[in-house]
PDB file of N, CA and C in Angstrom:
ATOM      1  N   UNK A   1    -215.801 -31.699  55.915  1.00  0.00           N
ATOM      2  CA  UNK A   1    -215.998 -33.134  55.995  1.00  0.00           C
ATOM      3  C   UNK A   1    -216.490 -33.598  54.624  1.00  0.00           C
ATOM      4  N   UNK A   2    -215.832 -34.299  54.394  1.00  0.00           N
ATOM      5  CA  UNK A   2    -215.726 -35.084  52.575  1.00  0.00           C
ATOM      6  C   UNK A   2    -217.222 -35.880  52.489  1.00  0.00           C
ATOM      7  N   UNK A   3    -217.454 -36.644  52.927  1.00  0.00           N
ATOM      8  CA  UNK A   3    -218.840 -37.770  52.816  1.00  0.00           C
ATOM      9  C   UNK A   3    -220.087 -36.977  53.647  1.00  0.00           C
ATOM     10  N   UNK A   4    -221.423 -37.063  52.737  1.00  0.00           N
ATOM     11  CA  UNK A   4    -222.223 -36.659  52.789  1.00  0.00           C
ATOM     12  C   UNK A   4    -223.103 -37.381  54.212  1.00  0.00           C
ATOM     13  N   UNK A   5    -222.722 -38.541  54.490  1.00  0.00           N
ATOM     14  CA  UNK A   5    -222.605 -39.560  55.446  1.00  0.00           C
ATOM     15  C   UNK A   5    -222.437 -38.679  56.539  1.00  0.00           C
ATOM     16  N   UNK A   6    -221.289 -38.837  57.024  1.00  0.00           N
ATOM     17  CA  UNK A   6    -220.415 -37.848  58.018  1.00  0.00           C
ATOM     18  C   UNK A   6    -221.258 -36.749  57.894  1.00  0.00           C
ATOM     19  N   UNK A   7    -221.035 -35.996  57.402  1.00  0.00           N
ATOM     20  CA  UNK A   7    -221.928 -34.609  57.386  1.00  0.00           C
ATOM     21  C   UNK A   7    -223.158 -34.746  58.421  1.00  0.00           C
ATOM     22  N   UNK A   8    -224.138 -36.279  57.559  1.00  0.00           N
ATOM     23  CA  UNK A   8    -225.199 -35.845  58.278  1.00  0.00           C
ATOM     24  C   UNK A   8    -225.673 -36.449  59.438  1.00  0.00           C
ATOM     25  N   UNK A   9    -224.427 -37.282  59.622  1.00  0.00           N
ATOM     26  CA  UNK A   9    -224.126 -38.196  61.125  1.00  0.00           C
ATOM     27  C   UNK A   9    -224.252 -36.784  61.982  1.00  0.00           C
ATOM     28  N   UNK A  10    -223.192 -35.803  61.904  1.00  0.00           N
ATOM     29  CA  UNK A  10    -222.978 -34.744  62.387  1.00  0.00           C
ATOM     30  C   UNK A  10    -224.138 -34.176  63.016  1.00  0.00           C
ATOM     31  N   UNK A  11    -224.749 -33.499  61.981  1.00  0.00           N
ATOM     32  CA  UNK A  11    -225.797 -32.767  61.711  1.00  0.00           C
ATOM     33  C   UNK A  11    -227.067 -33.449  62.898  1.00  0.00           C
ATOM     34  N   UNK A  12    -227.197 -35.336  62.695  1.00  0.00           N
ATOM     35  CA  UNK A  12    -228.195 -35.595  63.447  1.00  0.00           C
ATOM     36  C   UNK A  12    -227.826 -35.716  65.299  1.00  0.00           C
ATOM     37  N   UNK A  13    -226.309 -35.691  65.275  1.00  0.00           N
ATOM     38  CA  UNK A  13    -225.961 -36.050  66.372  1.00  0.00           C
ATOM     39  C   UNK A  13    -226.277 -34.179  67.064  1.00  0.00           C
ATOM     40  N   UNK A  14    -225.738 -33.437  66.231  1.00  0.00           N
ATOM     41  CA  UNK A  14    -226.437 -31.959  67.072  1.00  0.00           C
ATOM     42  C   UNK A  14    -227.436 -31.274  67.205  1.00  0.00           C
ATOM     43  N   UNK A  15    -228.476 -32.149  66.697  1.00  0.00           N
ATOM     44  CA  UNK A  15    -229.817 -31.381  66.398  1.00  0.00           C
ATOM     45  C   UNK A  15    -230.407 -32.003  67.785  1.00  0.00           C
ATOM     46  N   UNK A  16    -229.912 -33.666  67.972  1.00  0.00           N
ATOM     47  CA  UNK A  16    -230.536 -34.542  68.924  1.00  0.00           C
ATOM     48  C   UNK A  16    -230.268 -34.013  70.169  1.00  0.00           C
ATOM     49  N   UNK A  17    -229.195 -33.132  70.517  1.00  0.00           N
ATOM     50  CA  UNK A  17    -228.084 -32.857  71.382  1.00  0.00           C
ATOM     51  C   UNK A  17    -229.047 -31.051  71.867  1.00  0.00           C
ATOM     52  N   UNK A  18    -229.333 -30.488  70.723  1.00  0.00           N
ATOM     53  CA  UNK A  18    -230.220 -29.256  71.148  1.00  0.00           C
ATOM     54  C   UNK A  18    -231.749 -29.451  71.661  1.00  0.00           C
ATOM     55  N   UNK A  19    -232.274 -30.443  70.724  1.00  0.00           N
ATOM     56  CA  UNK A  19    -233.392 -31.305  71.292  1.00  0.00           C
ATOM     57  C   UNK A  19    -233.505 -31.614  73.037  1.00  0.00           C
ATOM     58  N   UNK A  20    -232.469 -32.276  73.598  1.00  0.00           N
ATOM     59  CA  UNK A  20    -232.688 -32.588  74.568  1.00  0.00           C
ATOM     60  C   UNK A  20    -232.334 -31.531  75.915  1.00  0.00           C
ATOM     61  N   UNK A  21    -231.801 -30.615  75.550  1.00  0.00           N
ATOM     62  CA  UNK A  21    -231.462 -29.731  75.932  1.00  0.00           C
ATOM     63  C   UNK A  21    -231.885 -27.748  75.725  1.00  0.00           C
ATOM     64  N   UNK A  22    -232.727 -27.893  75.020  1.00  0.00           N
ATOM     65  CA  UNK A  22    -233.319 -26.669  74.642  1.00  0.00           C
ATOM     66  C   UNK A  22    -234.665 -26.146  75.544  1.00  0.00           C
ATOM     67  N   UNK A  23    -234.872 -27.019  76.735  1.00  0.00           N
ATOM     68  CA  UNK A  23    -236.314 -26.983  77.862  1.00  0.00           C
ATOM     69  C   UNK A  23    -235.353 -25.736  78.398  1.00  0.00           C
ATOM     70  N   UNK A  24    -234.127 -25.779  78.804  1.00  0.00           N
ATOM     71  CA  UNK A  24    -234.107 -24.924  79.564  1.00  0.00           C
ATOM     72  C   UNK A  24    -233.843 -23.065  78.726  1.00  0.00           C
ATOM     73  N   UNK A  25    -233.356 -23.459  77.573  1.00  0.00           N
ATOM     74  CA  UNK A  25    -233.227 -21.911  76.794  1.00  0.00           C
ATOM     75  C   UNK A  25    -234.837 -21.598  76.531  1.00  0.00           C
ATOM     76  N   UNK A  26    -235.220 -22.498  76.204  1.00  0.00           N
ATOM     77  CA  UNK A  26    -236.823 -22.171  76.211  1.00  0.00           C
ATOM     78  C   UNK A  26    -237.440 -21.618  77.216  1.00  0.00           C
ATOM     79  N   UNK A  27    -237.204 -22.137  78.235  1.00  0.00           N
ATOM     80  CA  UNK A  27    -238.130 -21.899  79.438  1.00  0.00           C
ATOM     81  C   UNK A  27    -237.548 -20.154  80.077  1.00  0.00           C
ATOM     82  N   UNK A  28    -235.983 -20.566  80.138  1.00  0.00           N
ATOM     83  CA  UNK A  28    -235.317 -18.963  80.327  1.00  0.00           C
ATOM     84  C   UNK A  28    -235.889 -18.032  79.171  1.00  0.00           C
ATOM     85  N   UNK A  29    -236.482 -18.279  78.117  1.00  0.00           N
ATOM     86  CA  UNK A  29    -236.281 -16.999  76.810  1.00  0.00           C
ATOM     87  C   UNK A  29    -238.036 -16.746  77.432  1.00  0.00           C
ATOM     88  N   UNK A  30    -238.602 -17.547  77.915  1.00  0.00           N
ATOM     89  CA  UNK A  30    -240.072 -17.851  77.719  1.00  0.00           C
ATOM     90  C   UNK A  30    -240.465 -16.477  79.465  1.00  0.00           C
ATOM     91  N   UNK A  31    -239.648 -16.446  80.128  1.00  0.00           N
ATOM     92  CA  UNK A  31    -239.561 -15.902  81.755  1.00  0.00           C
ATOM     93  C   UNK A  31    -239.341 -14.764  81.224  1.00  0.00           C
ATOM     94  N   UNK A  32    -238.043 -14.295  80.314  1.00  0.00           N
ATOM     95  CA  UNK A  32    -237.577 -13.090  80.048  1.00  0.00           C
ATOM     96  C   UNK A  32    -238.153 -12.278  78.927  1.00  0.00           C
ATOM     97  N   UNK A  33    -239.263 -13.256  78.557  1.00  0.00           N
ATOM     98  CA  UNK A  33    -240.089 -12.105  77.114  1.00  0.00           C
ATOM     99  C   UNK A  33    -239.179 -11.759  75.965  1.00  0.00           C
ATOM    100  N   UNK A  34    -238.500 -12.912  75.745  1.00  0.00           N
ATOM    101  CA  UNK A  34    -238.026 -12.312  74.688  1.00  0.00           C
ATOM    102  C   UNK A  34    -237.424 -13.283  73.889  1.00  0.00           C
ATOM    103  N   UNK A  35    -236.845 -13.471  72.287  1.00  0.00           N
ATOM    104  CA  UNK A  35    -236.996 -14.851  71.436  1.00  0.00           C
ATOM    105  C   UNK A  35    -235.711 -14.064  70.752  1.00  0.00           C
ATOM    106  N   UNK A  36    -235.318 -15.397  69.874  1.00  0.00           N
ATOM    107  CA  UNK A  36    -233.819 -15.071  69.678  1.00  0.00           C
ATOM    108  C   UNK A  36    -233.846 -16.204  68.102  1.00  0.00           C
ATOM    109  N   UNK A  37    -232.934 -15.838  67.406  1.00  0.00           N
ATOM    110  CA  UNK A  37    -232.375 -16.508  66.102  1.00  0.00           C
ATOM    111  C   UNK A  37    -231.258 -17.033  66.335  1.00  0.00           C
ATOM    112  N   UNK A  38    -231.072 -18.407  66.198  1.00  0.00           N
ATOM    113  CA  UNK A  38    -229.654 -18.853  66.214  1.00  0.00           C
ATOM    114  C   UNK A  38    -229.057 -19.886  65.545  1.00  0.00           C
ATOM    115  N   UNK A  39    -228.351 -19.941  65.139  1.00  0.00           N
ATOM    116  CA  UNK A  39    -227.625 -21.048  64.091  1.00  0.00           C
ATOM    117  C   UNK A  39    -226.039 -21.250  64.753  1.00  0.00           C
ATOM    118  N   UNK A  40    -226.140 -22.998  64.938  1.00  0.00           N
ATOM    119  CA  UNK A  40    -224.959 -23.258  65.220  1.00  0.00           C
ATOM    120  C   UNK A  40    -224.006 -24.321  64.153  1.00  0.00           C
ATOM    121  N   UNK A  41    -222.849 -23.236  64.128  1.00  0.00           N
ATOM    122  CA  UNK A  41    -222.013 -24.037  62.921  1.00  0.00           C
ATOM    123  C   UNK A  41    -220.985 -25.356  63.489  1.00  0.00           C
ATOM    124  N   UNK A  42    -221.048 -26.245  62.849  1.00  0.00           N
ATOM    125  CA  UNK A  42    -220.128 -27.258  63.229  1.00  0.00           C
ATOM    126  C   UNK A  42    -218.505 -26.762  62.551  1.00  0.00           C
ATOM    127  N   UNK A  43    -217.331 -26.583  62.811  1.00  0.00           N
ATOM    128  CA  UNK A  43    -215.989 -26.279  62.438  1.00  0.00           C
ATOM    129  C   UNK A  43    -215.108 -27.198  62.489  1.00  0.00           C
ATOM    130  N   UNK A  44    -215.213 -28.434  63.182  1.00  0.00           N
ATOM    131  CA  UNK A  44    -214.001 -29.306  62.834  1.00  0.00           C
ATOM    132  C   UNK A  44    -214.066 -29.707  62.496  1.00  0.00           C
ATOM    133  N   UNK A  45    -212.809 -30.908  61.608  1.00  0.00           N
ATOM    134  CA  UNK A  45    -212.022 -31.468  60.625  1.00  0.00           C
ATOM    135  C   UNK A  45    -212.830 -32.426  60.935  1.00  0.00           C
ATOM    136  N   UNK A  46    -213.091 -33.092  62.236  1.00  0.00           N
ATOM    137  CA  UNK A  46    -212.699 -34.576  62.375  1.00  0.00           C
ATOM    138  C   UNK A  46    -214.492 -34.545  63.237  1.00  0.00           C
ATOM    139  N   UNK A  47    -215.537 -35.410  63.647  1.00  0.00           N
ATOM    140  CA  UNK A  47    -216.176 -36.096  64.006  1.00  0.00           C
ATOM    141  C   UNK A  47    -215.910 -36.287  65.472  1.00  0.00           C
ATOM    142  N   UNK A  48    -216.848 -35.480  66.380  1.00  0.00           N
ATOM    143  CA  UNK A  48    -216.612 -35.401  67.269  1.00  0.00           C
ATOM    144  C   UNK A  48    -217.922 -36.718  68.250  1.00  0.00           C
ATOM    145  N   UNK A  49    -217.764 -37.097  69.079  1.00  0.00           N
ATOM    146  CA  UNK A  49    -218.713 -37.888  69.797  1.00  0.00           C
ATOM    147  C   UNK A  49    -219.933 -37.066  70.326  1.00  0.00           C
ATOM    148  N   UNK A  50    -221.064 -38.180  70.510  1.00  0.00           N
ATOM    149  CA  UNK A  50    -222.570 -37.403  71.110  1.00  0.00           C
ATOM    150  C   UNK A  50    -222.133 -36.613  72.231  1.00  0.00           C
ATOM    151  N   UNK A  51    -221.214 -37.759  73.246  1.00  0.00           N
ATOM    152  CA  UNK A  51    -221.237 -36.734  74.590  1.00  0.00           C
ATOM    153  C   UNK A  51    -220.323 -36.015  74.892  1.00  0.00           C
ATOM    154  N   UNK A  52    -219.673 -35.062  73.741  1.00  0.00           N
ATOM    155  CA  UNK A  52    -218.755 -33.786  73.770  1.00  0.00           C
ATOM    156  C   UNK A  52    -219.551 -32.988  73.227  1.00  0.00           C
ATOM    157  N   UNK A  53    -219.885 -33.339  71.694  1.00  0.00           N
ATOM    158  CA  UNK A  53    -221.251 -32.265  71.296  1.00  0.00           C
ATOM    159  C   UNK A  53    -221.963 -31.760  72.564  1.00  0.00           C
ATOM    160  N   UNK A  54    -223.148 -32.773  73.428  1.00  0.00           N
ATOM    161  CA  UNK A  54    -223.675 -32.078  73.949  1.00  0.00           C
ATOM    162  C   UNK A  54    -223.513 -31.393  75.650  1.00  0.00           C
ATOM    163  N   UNK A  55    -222.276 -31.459  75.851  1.00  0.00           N
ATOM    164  CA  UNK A  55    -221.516 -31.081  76.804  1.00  0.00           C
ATOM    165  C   UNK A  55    -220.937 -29.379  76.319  1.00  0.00           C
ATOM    166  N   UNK A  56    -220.556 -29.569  74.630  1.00  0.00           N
ATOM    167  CA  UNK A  56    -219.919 -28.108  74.090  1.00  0.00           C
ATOM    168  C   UNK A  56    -221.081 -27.276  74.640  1.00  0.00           C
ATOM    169  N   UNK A  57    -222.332 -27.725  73.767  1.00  0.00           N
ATOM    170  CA  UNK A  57    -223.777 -27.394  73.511  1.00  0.00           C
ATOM    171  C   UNK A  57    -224.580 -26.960  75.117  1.00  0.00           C
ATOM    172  N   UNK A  58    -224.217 -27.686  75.696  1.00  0.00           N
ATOM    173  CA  UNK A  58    -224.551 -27.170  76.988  1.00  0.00           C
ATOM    174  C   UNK A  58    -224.152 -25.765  77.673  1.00  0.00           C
ATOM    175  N   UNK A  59    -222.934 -25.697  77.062  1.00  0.00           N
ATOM    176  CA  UNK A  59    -221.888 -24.790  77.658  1.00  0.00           C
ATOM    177  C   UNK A  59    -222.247 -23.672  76.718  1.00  0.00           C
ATOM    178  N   UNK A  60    -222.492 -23.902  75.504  1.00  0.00           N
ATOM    179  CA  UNK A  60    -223.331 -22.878  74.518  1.00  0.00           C
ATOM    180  C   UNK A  60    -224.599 -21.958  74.752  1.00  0.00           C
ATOM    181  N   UNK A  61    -225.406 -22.765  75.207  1.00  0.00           N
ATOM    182  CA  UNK A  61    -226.726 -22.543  76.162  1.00  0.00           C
ATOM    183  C   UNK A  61    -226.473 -21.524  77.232  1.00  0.00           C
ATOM    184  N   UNK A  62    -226.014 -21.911  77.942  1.00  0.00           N
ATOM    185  CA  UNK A  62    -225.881 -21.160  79.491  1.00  0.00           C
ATOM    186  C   UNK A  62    -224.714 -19.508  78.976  1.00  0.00           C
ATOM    187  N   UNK A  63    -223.982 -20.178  77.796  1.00  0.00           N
ATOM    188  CA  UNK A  63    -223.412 -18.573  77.882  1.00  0.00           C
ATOM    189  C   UNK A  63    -224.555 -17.660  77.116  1.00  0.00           C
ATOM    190  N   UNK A  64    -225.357 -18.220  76.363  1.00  0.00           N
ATOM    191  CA  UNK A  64    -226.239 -17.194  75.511  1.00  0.00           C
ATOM    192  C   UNK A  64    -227.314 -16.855  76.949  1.00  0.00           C
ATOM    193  N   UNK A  65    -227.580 -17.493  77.396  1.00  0.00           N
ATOM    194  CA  UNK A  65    -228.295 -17.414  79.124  1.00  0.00           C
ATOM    195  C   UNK A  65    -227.941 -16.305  79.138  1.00  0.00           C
ATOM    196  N   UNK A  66    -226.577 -16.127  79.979  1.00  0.00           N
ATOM    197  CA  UNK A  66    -225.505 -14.955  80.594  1.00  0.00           C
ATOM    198  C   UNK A  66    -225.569 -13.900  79.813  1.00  0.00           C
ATOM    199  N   UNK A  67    -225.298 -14.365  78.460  1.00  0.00           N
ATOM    200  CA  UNK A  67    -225.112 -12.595  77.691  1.00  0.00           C
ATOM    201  C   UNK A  67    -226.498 -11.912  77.709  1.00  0.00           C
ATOM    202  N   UNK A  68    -227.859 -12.786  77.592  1.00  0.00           N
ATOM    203  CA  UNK A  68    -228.841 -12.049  77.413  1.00  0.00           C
ATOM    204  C   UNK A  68    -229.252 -11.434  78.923  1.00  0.00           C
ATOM    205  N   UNK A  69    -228.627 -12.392  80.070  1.00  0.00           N
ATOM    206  CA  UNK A  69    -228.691 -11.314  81.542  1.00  0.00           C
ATOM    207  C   UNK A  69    -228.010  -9.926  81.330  1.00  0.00           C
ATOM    208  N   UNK A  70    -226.819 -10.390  80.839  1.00  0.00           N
ATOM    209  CA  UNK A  70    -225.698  -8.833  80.835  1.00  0.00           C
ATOM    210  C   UNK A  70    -226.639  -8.053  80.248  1.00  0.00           C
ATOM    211  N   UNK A  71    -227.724  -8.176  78.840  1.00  0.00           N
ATOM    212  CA  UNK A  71    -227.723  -6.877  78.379  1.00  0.00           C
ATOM    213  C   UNK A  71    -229.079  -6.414  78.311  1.00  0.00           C
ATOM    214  N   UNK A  72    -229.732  -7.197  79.642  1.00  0.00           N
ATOM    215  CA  UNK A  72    -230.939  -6.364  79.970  1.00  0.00           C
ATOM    216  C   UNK A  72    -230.375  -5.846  81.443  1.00  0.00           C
TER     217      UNK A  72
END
């Protein structure tokens, strides 16, 4: 993404989007004793809306949920 603008439209629209949504990875990491590093990259061309971000982001959440069930 060309404009520094865009970029950080981006940037604030997914931070706001983990913000409102991070009670529950918290609260699951907080039950299971155990803490995690994560960085999420944005990849498309084009500017996506708040409520797909945090719909992806949701769906992001619950699979890192799942994998950390699988591998205890």
């Amino acid at each position: 993404i060309n404009k520094a603008v865009d970029r950080n439209r981006i940037r604030r629209k997914m931070k706001e989007a983990f913000r409102l949504n991070k009670h529950s990875l918290c609260e699951f990491l907080k039950n299971k004793n155990c803490k995690i590093a994560m960085m999420i990259i944005y990849l498309s061309k084009k500017e996506i809306a708040f409520e797909e971000i945090k719909k992806n982001l949701i769906l992001l959440l619950k699979k890192i949920q799942s994998d950390i069930i699988a591998d205890i």
